[in-house]
PDB file of N, CA and C in Angstrom:
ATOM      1  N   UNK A   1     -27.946  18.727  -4.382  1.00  0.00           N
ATOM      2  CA  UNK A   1     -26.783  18.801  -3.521  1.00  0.00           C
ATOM      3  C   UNK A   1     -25.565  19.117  -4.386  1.00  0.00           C
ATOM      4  N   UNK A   2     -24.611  20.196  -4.008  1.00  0.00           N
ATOM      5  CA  UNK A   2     -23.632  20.306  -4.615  1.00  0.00           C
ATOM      6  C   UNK A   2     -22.071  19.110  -4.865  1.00  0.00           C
ATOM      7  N   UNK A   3     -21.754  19.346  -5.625  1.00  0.00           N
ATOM      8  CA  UNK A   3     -20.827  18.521  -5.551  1.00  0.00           C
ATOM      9  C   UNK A   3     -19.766  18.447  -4.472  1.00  0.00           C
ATOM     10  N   UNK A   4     -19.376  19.515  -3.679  1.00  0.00           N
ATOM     11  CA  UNK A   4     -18.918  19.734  -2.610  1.00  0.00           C
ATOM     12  C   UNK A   4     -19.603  19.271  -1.678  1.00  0.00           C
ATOM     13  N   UNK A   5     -20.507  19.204  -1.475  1.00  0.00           N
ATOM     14  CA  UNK A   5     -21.507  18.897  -0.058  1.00  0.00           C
ATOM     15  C   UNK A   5     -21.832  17.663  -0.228  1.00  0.00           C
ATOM     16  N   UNK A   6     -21.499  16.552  -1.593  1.00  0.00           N
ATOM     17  CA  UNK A   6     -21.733  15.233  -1.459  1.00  0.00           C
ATOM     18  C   UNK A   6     -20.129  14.334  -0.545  1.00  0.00           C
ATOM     19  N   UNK A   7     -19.019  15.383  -1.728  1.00  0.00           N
ATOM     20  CA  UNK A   7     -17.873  14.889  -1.190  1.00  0.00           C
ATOM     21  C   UNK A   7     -17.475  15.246   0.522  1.00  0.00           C
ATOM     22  N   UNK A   8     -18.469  16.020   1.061  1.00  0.00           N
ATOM     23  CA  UNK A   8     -18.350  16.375   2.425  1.00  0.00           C
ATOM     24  C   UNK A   8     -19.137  15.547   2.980  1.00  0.00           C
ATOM     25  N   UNK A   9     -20.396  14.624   2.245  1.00  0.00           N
ATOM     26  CA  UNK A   9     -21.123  13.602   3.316  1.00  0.00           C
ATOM     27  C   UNK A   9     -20.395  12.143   2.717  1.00  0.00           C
ATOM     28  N   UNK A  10     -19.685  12.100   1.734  1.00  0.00           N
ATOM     29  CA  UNK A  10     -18.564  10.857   1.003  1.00  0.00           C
ATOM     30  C   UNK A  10     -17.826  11.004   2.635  1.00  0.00           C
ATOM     31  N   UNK A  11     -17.087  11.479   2.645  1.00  0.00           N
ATOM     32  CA  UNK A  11     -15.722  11.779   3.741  1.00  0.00           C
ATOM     33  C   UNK A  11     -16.431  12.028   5.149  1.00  0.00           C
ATOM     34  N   UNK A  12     -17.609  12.054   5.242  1.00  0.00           N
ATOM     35  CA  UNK A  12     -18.694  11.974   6.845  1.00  0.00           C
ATOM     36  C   UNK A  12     -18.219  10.364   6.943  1.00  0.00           C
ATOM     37  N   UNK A  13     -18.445   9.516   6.149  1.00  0.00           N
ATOM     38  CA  UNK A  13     -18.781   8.186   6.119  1.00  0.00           C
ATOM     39  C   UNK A  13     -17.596   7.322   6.147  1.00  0.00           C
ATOM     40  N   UNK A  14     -16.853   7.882   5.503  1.00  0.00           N
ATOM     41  CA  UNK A  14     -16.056   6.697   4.926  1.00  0.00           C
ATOM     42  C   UNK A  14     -15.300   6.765   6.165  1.00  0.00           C
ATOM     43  N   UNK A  15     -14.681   4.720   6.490  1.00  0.00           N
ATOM     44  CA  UNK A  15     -14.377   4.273   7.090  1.00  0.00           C
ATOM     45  C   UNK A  15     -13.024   4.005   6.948  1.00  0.00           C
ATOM     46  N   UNK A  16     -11.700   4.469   7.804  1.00  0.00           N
ATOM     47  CA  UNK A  16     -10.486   4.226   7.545  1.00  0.00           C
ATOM     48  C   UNK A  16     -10.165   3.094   8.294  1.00  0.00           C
ATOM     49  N   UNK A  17      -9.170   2.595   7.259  1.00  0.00           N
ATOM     50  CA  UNK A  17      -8.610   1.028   7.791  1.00  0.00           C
ATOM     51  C   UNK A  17      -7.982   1.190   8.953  1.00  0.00           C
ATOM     52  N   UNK A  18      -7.972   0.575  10.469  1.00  0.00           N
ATOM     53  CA  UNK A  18      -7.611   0.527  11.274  1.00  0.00           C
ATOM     54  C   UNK A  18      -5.824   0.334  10.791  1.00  0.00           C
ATOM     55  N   UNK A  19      -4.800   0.834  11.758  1.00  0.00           N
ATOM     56  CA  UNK A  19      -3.645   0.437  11.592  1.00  0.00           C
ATOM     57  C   UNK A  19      -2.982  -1.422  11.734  1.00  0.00           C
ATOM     58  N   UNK A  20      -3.676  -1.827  12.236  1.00  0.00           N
ATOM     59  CA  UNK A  20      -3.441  -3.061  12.256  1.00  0.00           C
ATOM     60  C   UNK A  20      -3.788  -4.129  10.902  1.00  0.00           C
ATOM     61  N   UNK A  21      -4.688  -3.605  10.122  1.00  0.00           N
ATOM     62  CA  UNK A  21      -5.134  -3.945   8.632  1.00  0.00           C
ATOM     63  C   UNK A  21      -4.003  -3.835   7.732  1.00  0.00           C
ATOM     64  N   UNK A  22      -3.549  -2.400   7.892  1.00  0.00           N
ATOM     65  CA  UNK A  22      -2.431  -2.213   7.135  1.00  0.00           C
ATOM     66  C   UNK A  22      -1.260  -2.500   6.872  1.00  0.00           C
ATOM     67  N   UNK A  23      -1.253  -2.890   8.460  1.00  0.00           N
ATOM     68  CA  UNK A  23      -0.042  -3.312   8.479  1.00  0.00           C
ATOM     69  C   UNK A  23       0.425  -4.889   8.071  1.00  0.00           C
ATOM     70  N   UNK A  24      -1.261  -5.739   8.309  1.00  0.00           N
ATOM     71  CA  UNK A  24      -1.238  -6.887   7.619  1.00  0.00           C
ATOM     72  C   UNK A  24      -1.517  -6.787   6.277  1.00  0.00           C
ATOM     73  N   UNK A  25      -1.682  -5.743   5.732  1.00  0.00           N
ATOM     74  CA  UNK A  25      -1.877  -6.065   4.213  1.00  0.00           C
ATOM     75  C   UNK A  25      -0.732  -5.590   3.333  1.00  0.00           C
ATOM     76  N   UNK A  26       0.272  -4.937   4.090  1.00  0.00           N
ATOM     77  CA  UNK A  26       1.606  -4.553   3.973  1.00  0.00           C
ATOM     78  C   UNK A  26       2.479  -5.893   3.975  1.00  0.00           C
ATOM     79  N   UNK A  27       2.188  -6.810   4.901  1.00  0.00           N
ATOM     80  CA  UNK A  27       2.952  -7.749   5.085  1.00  0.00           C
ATOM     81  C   UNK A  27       2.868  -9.296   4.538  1.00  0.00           C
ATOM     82  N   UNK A  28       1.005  -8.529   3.545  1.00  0.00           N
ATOM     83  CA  UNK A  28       0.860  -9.876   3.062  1.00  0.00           C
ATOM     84  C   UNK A  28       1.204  -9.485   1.456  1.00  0.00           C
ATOM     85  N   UNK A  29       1.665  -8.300   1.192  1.00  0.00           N
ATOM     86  CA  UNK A  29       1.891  -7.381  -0.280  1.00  0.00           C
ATOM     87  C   UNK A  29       3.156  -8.215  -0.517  1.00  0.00           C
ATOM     88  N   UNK A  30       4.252  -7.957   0.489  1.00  0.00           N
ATOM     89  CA  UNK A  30       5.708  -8.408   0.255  1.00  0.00           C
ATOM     90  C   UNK A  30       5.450  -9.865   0.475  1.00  0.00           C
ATOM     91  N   UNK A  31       4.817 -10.644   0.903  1.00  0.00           N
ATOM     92  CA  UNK A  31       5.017 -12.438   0.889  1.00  0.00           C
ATOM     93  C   UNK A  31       4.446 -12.385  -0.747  1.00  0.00           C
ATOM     94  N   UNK A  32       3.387 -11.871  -1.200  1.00  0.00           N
ATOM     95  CA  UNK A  32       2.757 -12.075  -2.326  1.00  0.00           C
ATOM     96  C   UNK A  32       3.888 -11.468  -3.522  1.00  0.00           C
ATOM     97  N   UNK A  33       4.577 -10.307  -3.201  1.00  0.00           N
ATOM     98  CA  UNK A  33       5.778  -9.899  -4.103  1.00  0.00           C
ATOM     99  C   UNK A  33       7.243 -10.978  -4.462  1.00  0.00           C
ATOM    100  N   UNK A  34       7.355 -11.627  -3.015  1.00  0.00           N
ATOM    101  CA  UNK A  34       8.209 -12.703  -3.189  1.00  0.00           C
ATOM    102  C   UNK A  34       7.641 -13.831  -3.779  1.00  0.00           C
ATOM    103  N   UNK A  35       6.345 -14.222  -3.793  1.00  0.00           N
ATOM    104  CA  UNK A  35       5.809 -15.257  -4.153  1.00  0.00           C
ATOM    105  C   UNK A  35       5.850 -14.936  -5.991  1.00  0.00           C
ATOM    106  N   UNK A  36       5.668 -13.905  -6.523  1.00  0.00           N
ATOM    107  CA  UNK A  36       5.293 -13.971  -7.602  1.00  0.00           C
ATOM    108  C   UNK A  36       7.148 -13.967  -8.204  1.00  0.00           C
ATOM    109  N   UNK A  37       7.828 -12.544  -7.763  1.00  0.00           N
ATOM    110  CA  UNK A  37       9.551 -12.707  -8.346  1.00  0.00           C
ATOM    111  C   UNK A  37      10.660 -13.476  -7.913  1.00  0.00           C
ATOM    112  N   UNK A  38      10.178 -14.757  -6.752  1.00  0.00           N
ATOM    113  CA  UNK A  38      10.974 -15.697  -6.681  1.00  0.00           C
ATOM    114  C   UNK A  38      11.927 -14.517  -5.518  1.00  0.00           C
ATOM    115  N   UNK A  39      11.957 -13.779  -4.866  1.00  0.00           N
ATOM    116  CA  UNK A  39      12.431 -12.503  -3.916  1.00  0.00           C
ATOM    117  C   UNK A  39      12.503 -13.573  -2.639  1.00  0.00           C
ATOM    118  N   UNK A  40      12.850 -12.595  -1.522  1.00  0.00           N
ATOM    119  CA  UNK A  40      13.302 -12.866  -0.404  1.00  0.00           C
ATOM    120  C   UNK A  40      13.396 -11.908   0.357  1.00  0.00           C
ATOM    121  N   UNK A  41      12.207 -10.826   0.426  1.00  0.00           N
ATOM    122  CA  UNK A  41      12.245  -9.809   0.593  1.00  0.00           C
ATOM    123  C   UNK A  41      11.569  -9.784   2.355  1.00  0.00           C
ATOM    124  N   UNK A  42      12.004  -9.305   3.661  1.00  0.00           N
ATOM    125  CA  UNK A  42      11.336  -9.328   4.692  1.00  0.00           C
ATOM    126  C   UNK A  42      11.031  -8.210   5.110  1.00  0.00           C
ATOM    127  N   UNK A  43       9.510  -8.278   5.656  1.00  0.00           N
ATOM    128  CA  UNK A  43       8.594  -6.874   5.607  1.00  0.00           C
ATOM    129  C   UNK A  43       9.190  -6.626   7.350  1.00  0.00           C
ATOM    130  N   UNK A  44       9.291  -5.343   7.084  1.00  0.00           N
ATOM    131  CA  UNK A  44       9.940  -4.450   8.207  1.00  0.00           C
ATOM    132  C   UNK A  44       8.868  -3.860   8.678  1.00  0.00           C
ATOM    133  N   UNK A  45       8.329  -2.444   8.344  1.00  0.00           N
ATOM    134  CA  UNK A  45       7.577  -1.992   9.139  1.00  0.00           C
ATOM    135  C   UNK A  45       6.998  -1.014   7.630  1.00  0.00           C
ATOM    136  N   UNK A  46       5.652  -0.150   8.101  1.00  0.00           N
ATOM    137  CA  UNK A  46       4.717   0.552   7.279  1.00  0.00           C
ATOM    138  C   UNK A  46       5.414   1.996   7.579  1.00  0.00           C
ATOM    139  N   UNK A  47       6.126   2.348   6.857  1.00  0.00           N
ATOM    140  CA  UNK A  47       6.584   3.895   6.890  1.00  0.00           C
ATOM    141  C   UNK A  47       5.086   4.950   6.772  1.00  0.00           C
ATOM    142  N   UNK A  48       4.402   4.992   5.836  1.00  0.00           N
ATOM    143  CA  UNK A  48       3.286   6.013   5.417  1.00  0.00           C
ATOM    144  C   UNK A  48       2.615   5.069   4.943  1.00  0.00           C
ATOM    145  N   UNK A  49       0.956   5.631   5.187  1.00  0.00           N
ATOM    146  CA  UNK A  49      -0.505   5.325   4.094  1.00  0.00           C
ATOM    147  C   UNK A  49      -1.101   6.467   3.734  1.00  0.00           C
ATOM    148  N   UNK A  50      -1.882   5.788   2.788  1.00  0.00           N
ATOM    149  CA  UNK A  50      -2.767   6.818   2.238  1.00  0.00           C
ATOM    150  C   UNK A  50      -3.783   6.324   1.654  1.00  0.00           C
ATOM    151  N   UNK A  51      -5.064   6.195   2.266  1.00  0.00           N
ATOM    152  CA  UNK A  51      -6.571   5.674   2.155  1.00  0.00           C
ATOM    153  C   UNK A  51      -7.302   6.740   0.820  1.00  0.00           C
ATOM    154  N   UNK A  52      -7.874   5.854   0.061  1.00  0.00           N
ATOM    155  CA  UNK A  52      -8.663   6.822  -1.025  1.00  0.00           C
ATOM    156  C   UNK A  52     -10.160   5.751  -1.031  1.00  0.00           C
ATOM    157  N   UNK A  53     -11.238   6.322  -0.619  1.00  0.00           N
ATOM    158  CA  UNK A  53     -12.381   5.745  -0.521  1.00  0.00           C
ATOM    159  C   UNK A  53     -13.079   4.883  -1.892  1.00  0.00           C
ATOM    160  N   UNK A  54     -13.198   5.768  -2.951  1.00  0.00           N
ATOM    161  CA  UNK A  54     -13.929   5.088  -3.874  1.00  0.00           C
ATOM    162  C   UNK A  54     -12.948   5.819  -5.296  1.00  0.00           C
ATOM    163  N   UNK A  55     -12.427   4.775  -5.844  1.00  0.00           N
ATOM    164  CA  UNK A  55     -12.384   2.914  -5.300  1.00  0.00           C
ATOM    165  C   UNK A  55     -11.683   2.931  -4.168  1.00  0.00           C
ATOM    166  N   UNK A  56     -11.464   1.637  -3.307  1.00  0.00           N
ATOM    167  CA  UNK A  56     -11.267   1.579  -2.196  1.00  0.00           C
ATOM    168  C   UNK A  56     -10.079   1.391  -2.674  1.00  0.00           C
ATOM    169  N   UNK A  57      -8.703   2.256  -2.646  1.00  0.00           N
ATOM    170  CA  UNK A  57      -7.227   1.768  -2.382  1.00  0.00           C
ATOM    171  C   UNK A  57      -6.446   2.412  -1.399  1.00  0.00           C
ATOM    172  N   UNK A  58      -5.470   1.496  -1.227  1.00  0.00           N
ATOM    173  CA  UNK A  58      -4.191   1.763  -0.485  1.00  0.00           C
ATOM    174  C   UNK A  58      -3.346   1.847  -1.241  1.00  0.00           C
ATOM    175  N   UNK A  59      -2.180   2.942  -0.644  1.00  0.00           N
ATOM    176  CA  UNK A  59      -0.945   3.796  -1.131  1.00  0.00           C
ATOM    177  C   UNK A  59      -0.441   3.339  -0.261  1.00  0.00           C
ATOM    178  N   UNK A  60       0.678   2.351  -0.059  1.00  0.00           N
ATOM    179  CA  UNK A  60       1.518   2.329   1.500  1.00  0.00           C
ATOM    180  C   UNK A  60       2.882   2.106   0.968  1.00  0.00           C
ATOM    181  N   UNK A  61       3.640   2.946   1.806  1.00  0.00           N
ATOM    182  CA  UNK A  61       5.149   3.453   1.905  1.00  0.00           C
ATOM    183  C   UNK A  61       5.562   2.058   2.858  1.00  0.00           C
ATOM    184  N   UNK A  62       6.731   1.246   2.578  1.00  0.00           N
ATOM    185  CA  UNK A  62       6.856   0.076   3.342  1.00  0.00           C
ATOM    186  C   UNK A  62       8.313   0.249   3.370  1.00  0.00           C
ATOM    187  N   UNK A  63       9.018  -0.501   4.443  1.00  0.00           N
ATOM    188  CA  UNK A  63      10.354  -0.731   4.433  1.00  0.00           C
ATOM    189  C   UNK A  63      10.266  -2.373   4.686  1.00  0.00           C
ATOM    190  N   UNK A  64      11.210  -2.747   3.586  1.00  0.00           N
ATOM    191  CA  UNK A  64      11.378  -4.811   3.370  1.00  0.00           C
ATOM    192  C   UNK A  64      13.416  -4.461   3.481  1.00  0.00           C
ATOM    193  N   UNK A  65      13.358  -5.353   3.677  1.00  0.00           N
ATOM    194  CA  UNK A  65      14.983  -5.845   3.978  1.00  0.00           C
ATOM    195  C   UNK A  65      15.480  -6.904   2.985  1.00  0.00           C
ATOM    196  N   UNK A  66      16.352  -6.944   2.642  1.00  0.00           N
ATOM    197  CA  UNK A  66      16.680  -8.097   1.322  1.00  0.00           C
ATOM    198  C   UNK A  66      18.253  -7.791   1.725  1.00  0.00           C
ATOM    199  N   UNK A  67      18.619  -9.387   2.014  1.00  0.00           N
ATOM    200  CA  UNK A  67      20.259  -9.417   2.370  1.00  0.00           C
ATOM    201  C   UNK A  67      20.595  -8.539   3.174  1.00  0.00           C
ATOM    202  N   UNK A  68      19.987  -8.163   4.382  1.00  0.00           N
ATOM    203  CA  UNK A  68      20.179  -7.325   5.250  1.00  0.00           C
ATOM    204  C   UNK A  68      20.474  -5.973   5.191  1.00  0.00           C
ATOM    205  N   UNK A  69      19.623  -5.730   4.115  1.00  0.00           N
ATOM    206  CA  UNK A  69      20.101  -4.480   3.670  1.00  0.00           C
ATOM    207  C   UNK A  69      18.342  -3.884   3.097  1.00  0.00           C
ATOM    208  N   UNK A  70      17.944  -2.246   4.029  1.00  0.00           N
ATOM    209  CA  UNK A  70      16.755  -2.236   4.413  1.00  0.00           C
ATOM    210  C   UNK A  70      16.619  -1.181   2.830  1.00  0.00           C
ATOM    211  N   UNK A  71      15.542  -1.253   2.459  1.00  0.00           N
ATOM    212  CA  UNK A  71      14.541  -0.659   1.135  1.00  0.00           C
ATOM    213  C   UNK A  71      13.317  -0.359   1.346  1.00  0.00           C
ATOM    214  N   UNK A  72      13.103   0.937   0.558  1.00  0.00           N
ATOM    215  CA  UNK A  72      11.732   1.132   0.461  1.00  0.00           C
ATOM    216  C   UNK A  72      10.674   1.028  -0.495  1.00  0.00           C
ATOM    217  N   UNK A  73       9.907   0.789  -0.440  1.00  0.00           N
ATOM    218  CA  UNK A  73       8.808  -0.118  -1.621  1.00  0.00           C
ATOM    219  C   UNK A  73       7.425   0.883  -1.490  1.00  0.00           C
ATOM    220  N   UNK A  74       6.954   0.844  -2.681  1.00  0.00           N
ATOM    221  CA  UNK A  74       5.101   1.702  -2.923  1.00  0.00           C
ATOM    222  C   UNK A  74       4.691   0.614  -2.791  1.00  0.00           C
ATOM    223  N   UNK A  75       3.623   0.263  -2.503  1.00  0.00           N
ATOM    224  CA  UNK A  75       2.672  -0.343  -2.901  1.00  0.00           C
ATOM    225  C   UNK A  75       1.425  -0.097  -2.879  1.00  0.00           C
ATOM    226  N   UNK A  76       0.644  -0.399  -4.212  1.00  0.00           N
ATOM    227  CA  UNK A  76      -0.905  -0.269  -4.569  1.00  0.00           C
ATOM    228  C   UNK A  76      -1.850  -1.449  -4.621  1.00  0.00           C
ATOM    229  N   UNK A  77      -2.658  -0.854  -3.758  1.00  0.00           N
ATOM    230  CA  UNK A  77      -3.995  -2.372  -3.286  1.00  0.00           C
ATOM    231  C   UNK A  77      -5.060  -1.918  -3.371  1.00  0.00           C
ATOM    232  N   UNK A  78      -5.687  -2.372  -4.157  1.00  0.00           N
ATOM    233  CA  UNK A  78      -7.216  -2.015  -4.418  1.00  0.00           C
ATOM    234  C   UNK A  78      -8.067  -3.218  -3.676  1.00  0.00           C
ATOM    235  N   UNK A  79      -9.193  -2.615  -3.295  1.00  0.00           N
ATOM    236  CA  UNK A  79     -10.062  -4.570  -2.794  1.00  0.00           C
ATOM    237  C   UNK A  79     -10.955  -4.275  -3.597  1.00  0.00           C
ATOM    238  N   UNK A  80     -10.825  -5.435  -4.189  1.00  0.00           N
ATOM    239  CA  UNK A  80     -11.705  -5.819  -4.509  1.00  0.00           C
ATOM    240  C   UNK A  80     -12.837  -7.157  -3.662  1.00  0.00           C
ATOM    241  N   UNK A  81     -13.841  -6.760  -3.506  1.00  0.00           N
ATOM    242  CA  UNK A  81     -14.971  -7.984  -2.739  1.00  0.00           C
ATOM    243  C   UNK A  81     -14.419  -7.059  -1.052  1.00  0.00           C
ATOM    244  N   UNK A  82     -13.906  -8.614  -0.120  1.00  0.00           N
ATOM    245  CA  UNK A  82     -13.672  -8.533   0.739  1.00  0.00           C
ATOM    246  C   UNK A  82     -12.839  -8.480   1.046  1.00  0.00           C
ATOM    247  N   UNK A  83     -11.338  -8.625  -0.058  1.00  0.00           N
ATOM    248  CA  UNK A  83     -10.039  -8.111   0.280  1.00  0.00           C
ATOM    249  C   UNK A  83      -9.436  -7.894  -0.470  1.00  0.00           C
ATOM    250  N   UNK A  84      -8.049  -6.984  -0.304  1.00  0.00           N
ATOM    251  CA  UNK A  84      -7.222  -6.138  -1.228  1.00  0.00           C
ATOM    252  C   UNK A  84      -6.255  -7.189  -1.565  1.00  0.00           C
ATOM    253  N   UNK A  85      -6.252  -6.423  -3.371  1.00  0.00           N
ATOM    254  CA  UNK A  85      -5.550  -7.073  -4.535  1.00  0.00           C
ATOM    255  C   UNK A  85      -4.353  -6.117  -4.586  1.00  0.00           C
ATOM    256  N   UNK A  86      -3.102  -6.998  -4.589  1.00  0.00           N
ATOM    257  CA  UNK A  86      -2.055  -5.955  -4.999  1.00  0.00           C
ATOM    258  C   UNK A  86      -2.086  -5.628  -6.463  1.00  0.00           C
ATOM    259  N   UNK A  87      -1.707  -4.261  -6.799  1.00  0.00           N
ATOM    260  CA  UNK A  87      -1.987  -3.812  -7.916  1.00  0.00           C
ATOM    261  C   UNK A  87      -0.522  -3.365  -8.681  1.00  0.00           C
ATOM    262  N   UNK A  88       0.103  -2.842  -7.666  1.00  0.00           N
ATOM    263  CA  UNK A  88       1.869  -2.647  -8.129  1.00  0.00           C
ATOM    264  C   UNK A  88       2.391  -2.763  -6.556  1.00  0.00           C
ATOM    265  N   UNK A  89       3.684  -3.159  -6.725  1.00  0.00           N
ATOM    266  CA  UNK A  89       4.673  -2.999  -5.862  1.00  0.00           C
ATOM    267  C   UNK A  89       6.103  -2.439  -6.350  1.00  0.00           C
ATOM    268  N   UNK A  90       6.653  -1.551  -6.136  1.00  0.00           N
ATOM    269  CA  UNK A  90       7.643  -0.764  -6.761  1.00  0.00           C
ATOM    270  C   UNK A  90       9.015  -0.116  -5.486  1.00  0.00           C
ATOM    271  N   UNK A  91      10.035  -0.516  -6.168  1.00  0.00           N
ATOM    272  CA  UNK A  91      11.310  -0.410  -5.389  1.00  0.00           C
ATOM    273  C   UNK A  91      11.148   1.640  -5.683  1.00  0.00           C
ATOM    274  N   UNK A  92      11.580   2.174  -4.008  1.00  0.00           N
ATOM    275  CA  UNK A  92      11.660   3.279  -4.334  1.00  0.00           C
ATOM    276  C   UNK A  92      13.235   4.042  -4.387  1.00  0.00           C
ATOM    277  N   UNK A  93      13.930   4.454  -5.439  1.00  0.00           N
ATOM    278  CA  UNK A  93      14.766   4.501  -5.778  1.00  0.00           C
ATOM    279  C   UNK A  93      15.564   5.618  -4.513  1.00  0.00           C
ATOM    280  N   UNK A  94      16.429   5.385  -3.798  1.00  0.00           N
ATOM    281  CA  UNK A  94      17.085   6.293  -3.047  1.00  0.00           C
ATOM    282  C   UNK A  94      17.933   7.414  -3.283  1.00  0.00           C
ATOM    283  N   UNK A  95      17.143   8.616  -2.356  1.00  0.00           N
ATOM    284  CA  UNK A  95      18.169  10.055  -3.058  1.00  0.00           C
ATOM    285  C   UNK A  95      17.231  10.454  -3.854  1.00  0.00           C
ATOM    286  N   UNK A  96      16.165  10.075  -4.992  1.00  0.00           N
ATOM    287  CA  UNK A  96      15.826  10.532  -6.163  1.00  0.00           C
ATOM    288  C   UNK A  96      14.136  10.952  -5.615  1.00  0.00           C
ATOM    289  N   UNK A  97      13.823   9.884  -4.999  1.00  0.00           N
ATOM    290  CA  UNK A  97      12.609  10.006  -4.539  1.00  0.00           C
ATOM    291  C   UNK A  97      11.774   9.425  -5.560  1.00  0.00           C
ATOM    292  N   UNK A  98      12.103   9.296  -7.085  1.00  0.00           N
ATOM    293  CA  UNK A  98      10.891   8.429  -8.036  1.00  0.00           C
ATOM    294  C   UNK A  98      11.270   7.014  -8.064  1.00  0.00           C
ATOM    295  N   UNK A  99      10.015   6.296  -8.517  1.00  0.00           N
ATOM    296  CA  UNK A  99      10.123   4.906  -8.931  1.00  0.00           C
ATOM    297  C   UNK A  99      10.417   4.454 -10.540  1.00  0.00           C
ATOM    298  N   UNK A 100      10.637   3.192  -9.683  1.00  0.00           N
ATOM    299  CA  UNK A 100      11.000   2.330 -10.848  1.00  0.00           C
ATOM    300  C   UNK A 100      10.614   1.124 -10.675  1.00  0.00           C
ATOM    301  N   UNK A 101       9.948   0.546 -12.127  1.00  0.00           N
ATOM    302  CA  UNK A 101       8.816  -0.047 -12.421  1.00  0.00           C
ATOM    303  C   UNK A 101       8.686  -1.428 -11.818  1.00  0.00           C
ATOM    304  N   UNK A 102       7.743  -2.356 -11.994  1.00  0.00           N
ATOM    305  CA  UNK A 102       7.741  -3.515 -11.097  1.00  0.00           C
ATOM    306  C   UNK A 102       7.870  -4.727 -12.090  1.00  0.00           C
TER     307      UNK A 102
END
């Protein structure tokens, strides 16, 4: 089998996270981000995802609020077992479009 025709029965199969997953694992990224930098950060809503099968991660575009004042955040989750490990969470710098580090 070609390598094309495996990654065409890879992507037959693979199972995308329902939106409701994401959006809890979005919302459990920022309690776990405040938990670790002492933050106060409140999860707003999932702007963008982006599912990558093997390894299993999430790319999600998030908007959190801090002092009433709304931001956008990357965040990277890999699962490991039966549920996803945050891997980075990163403030996305406005106007510039790149990040800066966590």
């Amino acid at each position: 089998m070609s390598t094309s025709a495996r990654n065409d029965a890879v992507e037959e199969n693979f199972v995308r996270e329902p939106k409701s997953v994401i959006d809890d694992e979005a919302a459990r990224a920022v309690q776990e981000h405040n938990n670790e930098k002492n933050t106060s950060l409140k999860f707003k809503k999932v702007i963008s995802s982006r599912q990558q099968e093997i390894p299993r991660i999430l790319n999600i575009t998030l908007e959190a609020e801090s002092s009433g004042e709304p931001n956008n955040y990357e965040v990277k989750l890999v699962k490991r077992g039966a549920k996803y490990v945050m891997e980075s969470f990163n403030p996305l710098v406005k106007g510039s479009g790149s990040q800066s580090g966590h």
